[in-house]
Protein backbone atom coordinates (compact mmCIF):
# COMPACT_ATOMS: atom_id res chain seq x y z
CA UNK A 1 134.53 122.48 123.23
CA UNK A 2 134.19 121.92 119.48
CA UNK A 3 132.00 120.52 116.98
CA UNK A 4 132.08 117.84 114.64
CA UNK A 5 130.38 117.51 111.65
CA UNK A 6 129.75 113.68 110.04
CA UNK A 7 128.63 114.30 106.72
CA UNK A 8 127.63 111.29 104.96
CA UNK A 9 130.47 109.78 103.07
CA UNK A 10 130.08 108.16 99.78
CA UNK A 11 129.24 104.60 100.13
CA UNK A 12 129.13 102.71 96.78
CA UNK A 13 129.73 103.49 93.46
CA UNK A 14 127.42 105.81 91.61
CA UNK A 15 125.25 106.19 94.78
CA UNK A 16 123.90 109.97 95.14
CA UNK A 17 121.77 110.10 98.11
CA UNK A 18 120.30 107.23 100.66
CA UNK A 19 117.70 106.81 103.56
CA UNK A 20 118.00 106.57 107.22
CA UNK A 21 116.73 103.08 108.11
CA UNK A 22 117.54 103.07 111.68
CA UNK A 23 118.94 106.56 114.31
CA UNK A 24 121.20 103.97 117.10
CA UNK A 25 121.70 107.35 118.59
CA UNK A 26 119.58 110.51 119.75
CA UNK A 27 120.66 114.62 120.83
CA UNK A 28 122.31 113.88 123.85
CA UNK A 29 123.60 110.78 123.40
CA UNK A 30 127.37 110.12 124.18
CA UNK A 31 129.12 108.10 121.58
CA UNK A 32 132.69 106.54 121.42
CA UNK A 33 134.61 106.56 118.39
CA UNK A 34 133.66 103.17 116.45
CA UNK A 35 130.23 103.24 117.78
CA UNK A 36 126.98 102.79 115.42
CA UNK A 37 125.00 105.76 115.32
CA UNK A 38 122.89 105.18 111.72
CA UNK A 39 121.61 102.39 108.65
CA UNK A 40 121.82 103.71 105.64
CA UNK A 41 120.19 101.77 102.82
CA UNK A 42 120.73 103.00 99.37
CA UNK A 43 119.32 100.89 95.95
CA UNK A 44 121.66 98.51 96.33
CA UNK A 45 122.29 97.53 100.55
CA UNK A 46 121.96 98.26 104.12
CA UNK A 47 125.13 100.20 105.21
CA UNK A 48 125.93 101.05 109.29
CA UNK A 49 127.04 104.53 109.62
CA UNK A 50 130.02 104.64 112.70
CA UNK A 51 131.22 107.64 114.64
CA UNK A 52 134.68 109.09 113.70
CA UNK A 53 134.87 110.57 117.14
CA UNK A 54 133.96 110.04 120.73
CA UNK A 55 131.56 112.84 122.28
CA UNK A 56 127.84 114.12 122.81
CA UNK A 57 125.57 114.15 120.29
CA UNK A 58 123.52 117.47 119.70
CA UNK A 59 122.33 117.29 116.07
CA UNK A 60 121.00 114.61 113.62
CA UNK A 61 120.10 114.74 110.23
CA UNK A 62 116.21 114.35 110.20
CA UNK A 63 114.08 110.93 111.12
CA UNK A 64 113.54 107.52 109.71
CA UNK A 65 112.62 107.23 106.04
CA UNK A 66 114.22 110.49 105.32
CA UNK A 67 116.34 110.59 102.22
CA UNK A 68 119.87 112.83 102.76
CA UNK A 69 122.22 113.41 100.19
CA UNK A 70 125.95 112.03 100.13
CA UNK A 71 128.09 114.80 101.80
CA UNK A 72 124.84 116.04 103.54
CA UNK A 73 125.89 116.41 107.45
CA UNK A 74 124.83 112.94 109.11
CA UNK A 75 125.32 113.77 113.20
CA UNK A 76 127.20 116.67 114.77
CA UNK A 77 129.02 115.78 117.91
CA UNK A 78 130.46 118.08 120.80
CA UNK A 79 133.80 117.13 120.85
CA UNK A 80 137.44 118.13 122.69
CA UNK A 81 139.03 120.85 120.54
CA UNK A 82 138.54 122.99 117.69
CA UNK A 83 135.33 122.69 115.41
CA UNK A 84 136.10 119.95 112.53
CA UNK A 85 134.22 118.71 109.35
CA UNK A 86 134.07 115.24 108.55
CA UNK A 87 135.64 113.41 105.69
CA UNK A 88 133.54 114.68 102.74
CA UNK A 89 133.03 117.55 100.44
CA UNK A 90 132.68 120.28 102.96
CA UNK A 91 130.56 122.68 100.37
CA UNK A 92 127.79 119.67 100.48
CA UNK A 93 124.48 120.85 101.44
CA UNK A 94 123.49 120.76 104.73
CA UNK A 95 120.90 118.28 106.53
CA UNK A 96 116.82 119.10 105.32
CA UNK A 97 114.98 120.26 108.07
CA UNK A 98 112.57 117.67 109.75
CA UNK A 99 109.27 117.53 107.50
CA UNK A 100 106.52 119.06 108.80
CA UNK A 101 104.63 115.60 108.95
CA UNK A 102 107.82 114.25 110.57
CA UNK A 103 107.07 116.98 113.42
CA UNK A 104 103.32 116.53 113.53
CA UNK A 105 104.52 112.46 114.27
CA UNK A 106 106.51 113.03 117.33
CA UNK A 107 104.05 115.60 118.58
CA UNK A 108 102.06 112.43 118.62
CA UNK A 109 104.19 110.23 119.93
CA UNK A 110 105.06 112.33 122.78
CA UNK A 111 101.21 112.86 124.07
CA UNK A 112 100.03 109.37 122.96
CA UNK A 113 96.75 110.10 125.34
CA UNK A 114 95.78 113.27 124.15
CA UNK A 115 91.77 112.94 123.29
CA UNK A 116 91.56 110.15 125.28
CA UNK A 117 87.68 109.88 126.42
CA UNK A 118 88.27 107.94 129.32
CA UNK A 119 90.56 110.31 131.15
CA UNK A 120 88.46 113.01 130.21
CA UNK A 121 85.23 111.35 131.84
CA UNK A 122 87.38 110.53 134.65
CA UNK A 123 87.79 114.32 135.39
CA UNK A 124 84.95 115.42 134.76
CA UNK A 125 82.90 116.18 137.66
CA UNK A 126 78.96 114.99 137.19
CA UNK A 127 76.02 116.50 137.94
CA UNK A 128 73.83 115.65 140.83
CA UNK A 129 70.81 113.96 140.10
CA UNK A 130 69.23 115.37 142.96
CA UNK A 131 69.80 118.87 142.34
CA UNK A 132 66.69 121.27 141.42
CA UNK A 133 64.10 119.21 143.03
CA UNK A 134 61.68 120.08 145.19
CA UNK A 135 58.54 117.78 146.76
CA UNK A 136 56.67 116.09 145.09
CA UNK A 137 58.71 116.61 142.05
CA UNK A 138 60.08 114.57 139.61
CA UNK A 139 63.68 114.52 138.79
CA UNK A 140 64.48 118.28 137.62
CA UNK A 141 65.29 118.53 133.29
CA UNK A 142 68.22 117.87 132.55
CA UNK A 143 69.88 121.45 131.26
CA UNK A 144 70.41 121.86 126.91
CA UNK A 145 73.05 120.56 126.03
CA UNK A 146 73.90 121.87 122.35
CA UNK A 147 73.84 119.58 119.89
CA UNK A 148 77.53 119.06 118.37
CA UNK A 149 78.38 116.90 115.24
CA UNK A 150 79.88 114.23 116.53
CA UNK A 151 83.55 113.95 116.47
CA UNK A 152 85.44 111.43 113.64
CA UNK A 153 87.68 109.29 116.57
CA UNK A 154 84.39 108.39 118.57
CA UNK A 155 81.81 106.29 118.63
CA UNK A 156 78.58 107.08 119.09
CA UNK A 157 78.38 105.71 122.39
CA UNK A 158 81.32 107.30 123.37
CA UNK A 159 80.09 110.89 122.11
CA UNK A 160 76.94 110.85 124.25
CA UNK A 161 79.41 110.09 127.54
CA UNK A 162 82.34 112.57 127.08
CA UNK A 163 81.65 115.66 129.16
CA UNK A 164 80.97 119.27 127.48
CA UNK A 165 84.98 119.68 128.18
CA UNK A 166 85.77 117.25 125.66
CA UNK A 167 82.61 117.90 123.21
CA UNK A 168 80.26 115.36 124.33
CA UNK A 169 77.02 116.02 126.91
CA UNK A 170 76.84 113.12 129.91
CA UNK A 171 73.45 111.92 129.06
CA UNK A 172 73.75 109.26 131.28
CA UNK A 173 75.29 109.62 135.22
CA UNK A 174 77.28 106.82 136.11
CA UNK A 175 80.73 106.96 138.02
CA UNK A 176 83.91 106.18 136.34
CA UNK A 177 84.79 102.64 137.57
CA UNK A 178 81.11 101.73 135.93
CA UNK A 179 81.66 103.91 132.82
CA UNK A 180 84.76 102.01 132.11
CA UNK A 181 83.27 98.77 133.38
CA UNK A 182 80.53 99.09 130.48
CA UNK A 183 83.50 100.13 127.79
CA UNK A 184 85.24 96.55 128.59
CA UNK A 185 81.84 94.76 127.97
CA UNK A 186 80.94 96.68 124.93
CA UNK A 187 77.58 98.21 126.81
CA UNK A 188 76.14 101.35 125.51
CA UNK A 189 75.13 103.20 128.89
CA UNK A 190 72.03 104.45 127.54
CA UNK A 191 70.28 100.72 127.15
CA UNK A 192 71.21 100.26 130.78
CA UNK A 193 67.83 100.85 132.56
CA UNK A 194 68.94 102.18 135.89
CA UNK A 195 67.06 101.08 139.49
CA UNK A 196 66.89 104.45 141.12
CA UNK A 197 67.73 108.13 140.94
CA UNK A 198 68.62 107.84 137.39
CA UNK A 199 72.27 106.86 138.28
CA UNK A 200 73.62 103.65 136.35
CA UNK A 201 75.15 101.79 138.72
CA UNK A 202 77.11 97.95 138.76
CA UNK A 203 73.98 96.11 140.28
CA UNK A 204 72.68 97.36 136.79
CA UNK A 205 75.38 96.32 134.73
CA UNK A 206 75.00 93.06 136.47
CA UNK A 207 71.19 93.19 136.04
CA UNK A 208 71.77 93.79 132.22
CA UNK A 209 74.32 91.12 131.48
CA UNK A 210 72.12 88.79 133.28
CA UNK A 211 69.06 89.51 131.06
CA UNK A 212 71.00 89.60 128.07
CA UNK A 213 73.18 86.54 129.12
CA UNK A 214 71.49 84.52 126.21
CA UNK A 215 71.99 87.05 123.69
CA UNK A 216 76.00 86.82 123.80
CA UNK A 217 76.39 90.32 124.13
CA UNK A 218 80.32 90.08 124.80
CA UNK A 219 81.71 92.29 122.40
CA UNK A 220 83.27 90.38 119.47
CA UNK A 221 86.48 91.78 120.31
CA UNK A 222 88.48 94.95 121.38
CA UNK A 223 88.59 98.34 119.32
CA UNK A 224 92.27 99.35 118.90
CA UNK A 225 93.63 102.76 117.96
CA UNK A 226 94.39 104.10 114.36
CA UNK A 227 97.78 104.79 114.14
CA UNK A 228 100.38 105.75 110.90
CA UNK A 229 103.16 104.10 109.85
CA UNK A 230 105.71 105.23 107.15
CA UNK A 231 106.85 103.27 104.85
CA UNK A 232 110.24 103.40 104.83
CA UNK A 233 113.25 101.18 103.82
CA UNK A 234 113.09 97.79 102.54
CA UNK A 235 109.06 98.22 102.83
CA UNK A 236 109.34 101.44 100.40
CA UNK A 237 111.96 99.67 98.20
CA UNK A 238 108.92 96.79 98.14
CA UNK A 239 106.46 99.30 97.21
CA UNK A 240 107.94 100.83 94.37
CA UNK A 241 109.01 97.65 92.82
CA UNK A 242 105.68 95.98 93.11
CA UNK A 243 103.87 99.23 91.61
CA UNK A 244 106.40 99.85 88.84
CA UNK A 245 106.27 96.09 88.39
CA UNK A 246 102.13 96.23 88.16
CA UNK A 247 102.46 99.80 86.11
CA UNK A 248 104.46 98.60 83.33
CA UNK A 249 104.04 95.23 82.90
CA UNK A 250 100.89 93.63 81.30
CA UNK A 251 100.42 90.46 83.47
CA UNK A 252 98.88 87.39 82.22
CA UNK A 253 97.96 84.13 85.12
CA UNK A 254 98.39 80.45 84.05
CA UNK A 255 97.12 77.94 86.79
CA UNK A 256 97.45 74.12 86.15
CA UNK A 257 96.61 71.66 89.10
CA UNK A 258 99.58 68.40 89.36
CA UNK A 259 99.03 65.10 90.60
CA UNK A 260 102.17 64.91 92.92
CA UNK A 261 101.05 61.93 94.88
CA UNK A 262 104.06 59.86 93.54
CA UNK A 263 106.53 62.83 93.80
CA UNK A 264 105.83 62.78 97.65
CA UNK A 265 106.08 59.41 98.10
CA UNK A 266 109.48 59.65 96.35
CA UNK A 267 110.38 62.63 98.62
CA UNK A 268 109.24 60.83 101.41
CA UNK A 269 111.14 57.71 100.08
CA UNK A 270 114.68 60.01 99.75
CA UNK A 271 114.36 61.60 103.02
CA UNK A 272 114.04 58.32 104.85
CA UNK A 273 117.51 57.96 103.90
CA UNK A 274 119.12 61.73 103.63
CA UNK A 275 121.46 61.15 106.89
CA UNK A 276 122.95 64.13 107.52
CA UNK A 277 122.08 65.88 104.16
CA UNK A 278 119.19 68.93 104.52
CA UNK A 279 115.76 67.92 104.29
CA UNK A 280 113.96 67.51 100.87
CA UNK A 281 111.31 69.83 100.54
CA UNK A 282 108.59 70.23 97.42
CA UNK A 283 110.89 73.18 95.95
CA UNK A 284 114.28 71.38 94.84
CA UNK A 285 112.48 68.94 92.93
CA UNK A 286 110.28 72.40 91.21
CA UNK A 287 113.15 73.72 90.49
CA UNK A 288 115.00 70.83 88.87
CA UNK A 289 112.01 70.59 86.67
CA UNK A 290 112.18 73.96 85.92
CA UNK A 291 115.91 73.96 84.97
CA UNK A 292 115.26 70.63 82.44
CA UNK A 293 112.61 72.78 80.71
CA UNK A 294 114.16 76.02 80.30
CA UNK A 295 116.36 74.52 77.19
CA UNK A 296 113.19 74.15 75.43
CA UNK A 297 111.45 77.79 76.63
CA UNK A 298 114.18 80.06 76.90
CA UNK A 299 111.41 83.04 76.70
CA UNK A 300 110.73 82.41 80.47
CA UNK A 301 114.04 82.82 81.27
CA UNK A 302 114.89 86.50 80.40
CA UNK A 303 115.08 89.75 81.38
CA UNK A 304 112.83 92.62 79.37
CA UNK A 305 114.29 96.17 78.79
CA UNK A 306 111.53 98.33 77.61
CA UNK A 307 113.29 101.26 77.32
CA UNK A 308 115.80 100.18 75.18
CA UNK A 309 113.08 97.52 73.54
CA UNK A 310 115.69 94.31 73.96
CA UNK A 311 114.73 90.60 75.64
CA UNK A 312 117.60 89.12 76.72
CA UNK A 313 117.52 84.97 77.00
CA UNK A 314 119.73 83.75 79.41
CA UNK A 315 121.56 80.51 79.44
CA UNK A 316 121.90 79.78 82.81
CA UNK A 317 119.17 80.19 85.05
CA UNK A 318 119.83 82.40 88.45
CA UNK A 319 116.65 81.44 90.24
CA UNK A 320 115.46 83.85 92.47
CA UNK A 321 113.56 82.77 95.45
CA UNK A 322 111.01 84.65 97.06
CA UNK A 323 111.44 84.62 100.70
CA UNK A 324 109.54 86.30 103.91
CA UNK A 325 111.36 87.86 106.29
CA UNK A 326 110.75 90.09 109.70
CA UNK A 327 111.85 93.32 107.39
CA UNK A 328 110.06 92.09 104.38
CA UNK A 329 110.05 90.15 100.90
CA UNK A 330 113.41 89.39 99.89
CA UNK A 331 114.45 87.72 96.55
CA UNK A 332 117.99 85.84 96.86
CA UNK A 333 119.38 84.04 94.61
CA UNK A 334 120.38 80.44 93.82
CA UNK A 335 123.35 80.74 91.05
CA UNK A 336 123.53 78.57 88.40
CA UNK A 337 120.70 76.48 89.93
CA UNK A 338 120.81 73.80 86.29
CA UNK A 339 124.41 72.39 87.76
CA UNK A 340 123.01 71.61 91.12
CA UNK A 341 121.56 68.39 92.46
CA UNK A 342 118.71 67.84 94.65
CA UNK A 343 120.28 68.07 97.89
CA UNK A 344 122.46 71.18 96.94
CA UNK A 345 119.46 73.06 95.78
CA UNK A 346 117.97 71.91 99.35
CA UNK A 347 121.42 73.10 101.12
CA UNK A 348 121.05 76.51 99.13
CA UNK A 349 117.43 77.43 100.00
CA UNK A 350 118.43 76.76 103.81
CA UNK A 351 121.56 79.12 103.33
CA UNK A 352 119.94 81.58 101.51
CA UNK A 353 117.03 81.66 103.34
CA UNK A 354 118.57 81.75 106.62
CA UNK A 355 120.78 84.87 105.76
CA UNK A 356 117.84 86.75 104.26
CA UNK A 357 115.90 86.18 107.51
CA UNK A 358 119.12 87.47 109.69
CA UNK A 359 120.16 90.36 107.45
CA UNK A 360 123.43 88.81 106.44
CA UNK A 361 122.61 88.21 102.42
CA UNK A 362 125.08 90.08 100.88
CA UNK A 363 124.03 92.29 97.76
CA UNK A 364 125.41 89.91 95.02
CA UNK A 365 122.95 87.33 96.83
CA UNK A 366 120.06 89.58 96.34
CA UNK A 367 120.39 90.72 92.70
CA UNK A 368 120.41 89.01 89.31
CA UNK A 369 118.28 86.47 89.07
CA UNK A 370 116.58 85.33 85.46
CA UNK A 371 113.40 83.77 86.36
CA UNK A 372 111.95 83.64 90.36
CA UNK A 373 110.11 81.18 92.14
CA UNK A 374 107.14 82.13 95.20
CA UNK A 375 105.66 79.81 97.58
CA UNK A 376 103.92 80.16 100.98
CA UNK A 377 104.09 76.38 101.69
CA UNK A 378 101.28 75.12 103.63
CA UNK A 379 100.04 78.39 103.58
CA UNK A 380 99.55 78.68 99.87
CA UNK A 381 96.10 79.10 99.19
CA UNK A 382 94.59 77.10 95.98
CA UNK A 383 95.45 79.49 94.04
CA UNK A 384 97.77 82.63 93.51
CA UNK A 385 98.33 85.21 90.47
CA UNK A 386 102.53 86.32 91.49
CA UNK A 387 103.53 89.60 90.87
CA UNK A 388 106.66 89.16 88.42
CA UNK A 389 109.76 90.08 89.17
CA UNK A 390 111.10 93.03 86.95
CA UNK A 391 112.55 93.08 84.78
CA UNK A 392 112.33 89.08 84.55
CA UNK A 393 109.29 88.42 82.63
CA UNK A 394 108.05 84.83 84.60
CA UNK A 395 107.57 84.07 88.05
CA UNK A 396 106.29 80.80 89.39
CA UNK A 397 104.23 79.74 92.67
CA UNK A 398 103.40 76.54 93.29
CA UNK A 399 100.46 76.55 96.45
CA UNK A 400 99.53 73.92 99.16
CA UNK A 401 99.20 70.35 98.52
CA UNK A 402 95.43 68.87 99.21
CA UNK A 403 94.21 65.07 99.36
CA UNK A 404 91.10 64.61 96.72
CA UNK A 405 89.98 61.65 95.64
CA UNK A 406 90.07 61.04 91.57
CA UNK A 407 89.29 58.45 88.97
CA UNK A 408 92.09 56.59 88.37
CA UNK A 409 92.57 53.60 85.55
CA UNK A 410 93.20 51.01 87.61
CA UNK A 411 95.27 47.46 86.92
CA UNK A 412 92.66 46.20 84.84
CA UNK A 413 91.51 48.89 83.14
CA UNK A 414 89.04 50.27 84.87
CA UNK A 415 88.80 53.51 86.37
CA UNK A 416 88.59 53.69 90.16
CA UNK A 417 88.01 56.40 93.04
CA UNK A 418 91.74 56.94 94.87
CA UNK A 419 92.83 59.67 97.59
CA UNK A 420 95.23 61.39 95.62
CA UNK A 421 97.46 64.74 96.39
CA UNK A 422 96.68 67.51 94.34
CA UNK A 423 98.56 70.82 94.30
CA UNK A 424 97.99 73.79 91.67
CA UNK A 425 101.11 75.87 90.45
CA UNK A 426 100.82 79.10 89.21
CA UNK A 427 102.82 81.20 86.45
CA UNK A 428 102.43 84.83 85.63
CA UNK A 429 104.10 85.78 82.43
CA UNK A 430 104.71 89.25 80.86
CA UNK A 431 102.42 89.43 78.41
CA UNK A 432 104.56 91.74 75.81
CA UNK A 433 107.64 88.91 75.85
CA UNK A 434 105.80 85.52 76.53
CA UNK A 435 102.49 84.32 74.39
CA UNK A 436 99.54 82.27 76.26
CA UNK A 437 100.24 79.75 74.40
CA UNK A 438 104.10 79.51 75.65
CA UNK A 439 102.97 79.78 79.28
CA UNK A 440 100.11 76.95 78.61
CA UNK A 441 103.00 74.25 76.53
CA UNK A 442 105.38 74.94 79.83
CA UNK A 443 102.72 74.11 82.27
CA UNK A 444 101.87 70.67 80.31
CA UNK A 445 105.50 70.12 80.38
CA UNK A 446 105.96 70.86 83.57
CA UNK A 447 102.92 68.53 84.26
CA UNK A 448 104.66 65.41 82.90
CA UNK A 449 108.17 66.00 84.71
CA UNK A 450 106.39 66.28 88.10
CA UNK A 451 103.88 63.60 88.01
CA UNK A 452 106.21 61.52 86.80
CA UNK A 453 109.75 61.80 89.32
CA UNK A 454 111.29 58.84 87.57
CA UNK A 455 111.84 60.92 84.45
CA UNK A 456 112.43 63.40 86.79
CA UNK A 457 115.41 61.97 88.49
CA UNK A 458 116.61 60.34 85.48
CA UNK A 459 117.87 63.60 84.37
């Protein structure tokens, strides 16, 4: 038999090292040749690592999240033949070791019940309340128990019923069925006042939820169990951009609230009669305002090297769209978004969207925008303060639309209570590239283009 190495092979220009995402394989595995064994995701994508050879797996490179350099060995199979090296600079170092908090987590994983009080109790044998007495005795004391600070993983209720095996005296006799019984309901054993020989039975569970009926004592809900997650791939990618984002740029928040009562009855008005065009929703129309104004505030849409201390002002604006997804927030982008009507935005934010959601946004799609826009749609909240974007120095979240009522000048003059829908929009500006007073002149004319979707639409 024979052993090949897969050392990881250099998969995009200028790329030195990348993380494993995702193992599709484990030691022991058999593979065919073609077969996915490992994601790779480096700064730029997601890349699926596929055997060169058929055979059994008996090494990997470390676990999830770790970072391996290109030409680092990626798998070693058991193969037919002579021993073989993969195609990549054989002198490449070889695989790090598993860290040692790597270890510690599958030690974990393996023996999720270890501590568990419950089993513990449950093996415990009690004492017999009976034991040491003689006539015309009480019930014999109880022996010392030394007193032990109380472990960091239980409750206090749960300290004073774990048996001296697993650090806890059994102040209170009661067999397992009720001990567990009383964990489901949230009852501390030791307010149960038991009928006879000291021994907490169901009757007196029953007894106790009875008298305390009125008192809702059903627990609020159910404790669950600490755990640790890393945070690996497009989560750590998130992490570091959002800190780095926070770290070096000084943030300013500009919230105005709109009037967009007659931009939904518009919307309303154009979907009626979109046949089998996408649906309008409140972001094409956002973003055509956005594009109409940037002519007049090209400071919003630019990009900020601080390093090299240089804004650069685009011309067209690559709107990036901040979008949720099962791994994540993504960012793709709508190109050229000023040379698009309202129903190709709408087609674009489905496609975009969609592919972000499903994984199948391609890098271009995820890279380059100049200015980005955030919503949560109905879920919006009145008000939101974005984290920008770097190293674009704007980003733009319009929240959930509300009915209020308002004064409003009526036909003759007058000014008169109306239901109206309200929604606030929120900017966040770098603060070393855009003045308050830029941010505050864009939100006014923003203001007029959406409350007013005839000048809107004119274009």
């Amino acid at each position: 038999m024979g052993r090949y190495t897969f050392r990881l092979p250099d998969i995009g220009e200028g790329i030195a090292e990348a993380e494993i995402v995702a193992w599709h394989v484990k030691v022991g595995d058999m593979v065919e040749e073609d077969d996915r064994v490992a994601d790779m995701m480096t700064d730029k994508a997601t890349v699926e690592m596929e055997s060169p050879v058929s055979g059994k797996v008996i090494e990997v490179a470390g676990a999830e999240g770790d970072v391996i350099a290109i030409g680092s060995p990626l798998v070693v199979i058991e193969t037919e033949g002579e021993d073989e090296e993969g195609a990549s600079d054989p002198s490449a170092a070889t695989a790090p070791a598993p860290k040692a908090e790597v270890i510690a987590e599958r030690i974990e994983a393996e023996n999720p019940d270890a501590g568990d009080a419950d089993r513990a109790i449950q093996a415990d044998p009690e004492p017999s309340p009976l034991k040491g007495r003689g006539l015309g005795e009480g019930p014999a004391p109880r022996p010392a128990v030394e007193k032990k600070p109380l472990s960091p993983t239980l409750s206090p209720s749960e300290e004073r019923e774990v048996s001296p095996r697993t650090k806890v005296a059994a102040k209170v006799l009661a067999s397992p069925a009720v001990r567990k019984r009383a964990q489901d309901l949230g009852i501390d054993l030791g307010e149960v006042r038991p009928a006879e020989d000291g021994r907490v039975r169901h009757a007196d569970l029953d007894q106790f939820l009875a008298y305390n009926a009125a008192g809702g004592f059903q627990p609020a809900g159910r404790k669950g169990r600490d755990e640790q997650v890393r945070v690996i791939g497009l989560r750590r990618r998130i992490a570091e951009n959002m800190a780095a984002s926070k770290r070096n740029i000084p943030h300013f928040s500009y919230v105005e609230e709109y009037d967009v009562t007659m931009l939904e009855e518009a919307r309303a008005q154009l979907n009626a009669s979109r046949g089998d065009r996408p649906k309008l929703t409140m972001l094409p129309f956002l973003i055509t305002a956005i594009c109409r104004l940037i002519p007049e505030f090209p400071m919003l849409n630019a990009h900020y090297d601080d390093e090299a201390g240089v804004v650069t002002r685009y011309g067209a604006v690559h709107l990036g769209l901040a979008a949720q997804t099962p791994a994540g927030l993504m960012v793709p982008v709508i190109r050229d978004a000023q040379d698009r009507n309202l129903w190709q935005l709408a087609a674009e934010i489905g496609r975009l969207a969609q592919a972000a959601r499903d994984g199948s946004a391609k890098s271009a799609e995820l890279s380059g925008s100049t200015i980005t826009v955030t919503s949560l749609g109905p879920m919006g909240g009145v008000a939101t303060t974005p984290v920008i974007n770097r190293p674009e120095v704007a980003i733009i979240g319009p929240n959930r639309i509300v009915e209020r009522p308002m004064y409003v000048a009526g036909p003759d003059g007058h000014e008169r209570v109306e239901k109206r829908k309200l929604m606030n929009i929120s900017m966040s500006c770098d603060h070393r590239v855009v003045d308050g007073w830029d941010a505050a002149s864009f939100a006014q004319a923003l203001k007029k283009l959406i409350e007013a979707p005839a000048v809107l639409l004119a274009g």
